[in-house]
C-alpha atoms as a PDB file:
ATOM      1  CA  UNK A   1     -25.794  19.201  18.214  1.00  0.00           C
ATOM      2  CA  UNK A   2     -25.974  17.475  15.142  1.00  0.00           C
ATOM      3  CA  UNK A   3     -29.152  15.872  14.238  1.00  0.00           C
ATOM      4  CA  UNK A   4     -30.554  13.331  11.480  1.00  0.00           C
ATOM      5  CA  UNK A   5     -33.402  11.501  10.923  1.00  0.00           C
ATOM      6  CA  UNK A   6     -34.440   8.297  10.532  1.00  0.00           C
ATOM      7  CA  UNK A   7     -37.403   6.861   7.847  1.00  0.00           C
ATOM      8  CA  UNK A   8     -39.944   7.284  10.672  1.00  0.00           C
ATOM      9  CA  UNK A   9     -39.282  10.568  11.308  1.00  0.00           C
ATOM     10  CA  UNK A  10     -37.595  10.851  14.688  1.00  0.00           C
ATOM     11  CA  UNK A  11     -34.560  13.127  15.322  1.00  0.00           C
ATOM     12  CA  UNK A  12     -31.594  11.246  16.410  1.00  0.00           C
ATOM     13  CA  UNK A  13     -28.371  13.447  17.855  1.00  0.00           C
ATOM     14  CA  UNK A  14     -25.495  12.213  16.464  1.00  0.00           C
ATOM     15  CA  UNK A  15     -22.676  13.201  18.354  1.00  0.00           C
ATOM     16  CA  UNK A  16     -19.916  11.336  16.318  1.00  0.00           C
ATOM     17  CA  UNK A  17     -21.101  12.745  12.710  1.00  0.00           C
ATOM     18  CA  UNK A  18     -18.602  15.854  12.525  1.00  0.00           C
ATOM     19  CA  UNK A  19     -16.312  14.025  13.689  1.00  0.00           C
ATOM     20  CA  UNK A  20     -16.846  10.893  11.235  1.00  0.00           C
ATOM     21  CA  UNK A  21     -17.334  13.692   7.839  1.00  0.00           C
ATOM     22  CA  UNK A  22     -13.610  14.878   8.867  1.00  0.00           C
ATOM     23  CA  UNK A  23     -12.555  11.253   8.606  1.00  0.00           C
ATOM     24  CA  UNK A  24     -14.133  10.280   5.598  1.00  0.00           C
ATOM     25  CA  UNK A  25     -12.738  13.536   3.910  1.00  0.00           C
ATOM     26  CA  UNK A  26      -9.124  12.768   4.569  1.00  0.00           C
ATOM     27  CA  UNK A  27      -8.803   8.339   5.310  1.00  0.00           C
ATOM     28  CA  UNK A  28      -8.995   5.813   2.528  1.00  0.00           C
ATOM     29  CA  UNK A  29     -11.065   3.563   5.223  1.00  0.00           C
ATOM     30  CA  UNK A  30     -12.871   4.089   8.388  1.00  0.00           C
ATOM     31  CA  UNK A  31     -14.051   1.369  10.773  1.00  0.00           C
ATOM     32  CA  UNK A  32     -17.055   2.087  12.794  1.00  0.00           C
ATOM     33  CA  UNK A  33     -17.398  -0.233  16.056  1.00  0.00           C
ATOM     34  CA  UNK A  34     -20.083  -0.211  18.316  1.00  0.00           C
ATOM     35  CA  UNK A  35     -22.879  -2.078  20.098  1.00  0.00           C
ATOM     36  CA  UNK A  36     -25.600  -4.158  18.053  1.00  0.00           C
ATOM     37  CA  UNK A  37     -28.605  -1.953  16.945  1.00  0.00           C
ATOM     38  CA  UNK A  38     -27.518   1.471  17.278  1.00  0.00           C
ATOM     39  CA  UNK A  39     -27.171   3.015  14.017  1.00  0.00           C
ATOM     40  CA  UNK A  40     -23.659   2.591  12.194  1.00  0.00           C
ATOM     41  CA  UNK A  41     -24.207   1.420   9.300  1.00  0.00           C
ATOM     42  CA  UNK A  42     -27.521   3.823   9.091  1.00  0.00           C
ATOM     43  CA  UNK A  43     -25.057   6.604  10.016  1.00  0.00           C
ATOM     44  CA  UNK A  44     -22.230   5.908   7.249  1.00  0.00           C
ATOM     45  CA  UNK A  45     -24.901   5.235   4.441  1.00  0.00           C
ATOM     46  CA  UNK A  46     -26.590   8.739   5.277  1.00  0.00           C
ATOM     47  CA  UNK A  47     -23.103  10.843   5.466  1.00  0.00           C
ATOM     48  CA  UNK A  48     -21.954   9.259   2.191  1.00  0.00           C
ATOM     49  CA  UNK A  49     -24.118   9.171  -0.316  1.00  0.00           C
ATOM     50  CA  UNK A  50     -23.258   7.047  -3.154  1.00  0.00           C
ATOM     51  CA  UNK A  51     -19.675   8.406  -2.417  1.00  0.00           C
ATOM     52  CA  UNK A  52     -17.661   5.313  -0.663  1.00  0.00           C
ATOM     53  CA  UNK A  53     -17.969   1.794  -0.932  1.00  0.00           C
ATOM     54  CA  UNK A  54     -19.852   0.464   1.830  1.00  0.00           C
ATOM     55  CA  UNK A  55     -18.519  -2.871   3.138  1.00  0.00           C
ATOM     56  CA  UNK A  56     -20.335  -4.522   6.654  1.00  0.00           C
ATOM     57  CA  UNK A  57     -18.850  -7.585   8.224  1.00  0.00           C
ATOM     58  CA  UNK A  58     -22.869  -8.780   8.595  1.00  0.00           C
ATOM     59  CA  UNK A  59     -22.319 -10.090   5.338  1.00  0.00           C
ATOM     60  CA  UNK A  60     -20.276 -13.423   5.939  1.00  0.00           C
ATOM     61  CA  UNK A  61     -18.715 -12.994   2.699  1.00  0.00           C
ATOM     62  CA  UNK A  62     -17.055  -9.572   3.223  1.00  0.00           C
ATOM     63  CA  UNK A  63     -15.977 -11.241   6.747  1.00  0.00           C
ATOM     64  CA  UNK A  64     -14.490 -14.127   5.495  1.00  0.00           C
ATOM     65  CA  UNK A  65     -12.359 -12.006   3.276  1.00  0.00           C
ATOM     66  CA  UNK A  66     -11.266  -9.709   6.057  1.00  0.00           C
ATOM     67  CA  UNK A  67      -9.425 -12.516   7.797  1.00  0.00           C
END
């Protein structure tokens, strides 16, 4: 099981991560969907570094230009 942690220290599995790295390796863009408050954005920002641009649809102007 893959685990990483959050800033307060608690271990969170992650049972989408190996499958998300393989993605981000070989796609242009991935989507993550999911429920409110459970770590997405947390999740891409951790597996890539610096790497990829980082877009969320929080931020009304990124949404308005995805329409």
């Amino acid at each position: 099981m893959d685990i990483i942690h959050d800033m307060n220290t608690k271990a969170l599995p992650r049972h989408v991560q190996s499958s998300l790295t393989q993605r981000l390796c070989v796609m242009p863009a991935v989507v993550v969907t999911g429920a409110r408050q459970t770590g997405k954005s947390t999740l891409v920002q951790v597996l890539t570094p610096g790497e990829r641009r980082f877009l969320s649809l929080d931020d009304l102007d990124v949404a308005d230009k995805g329409r």
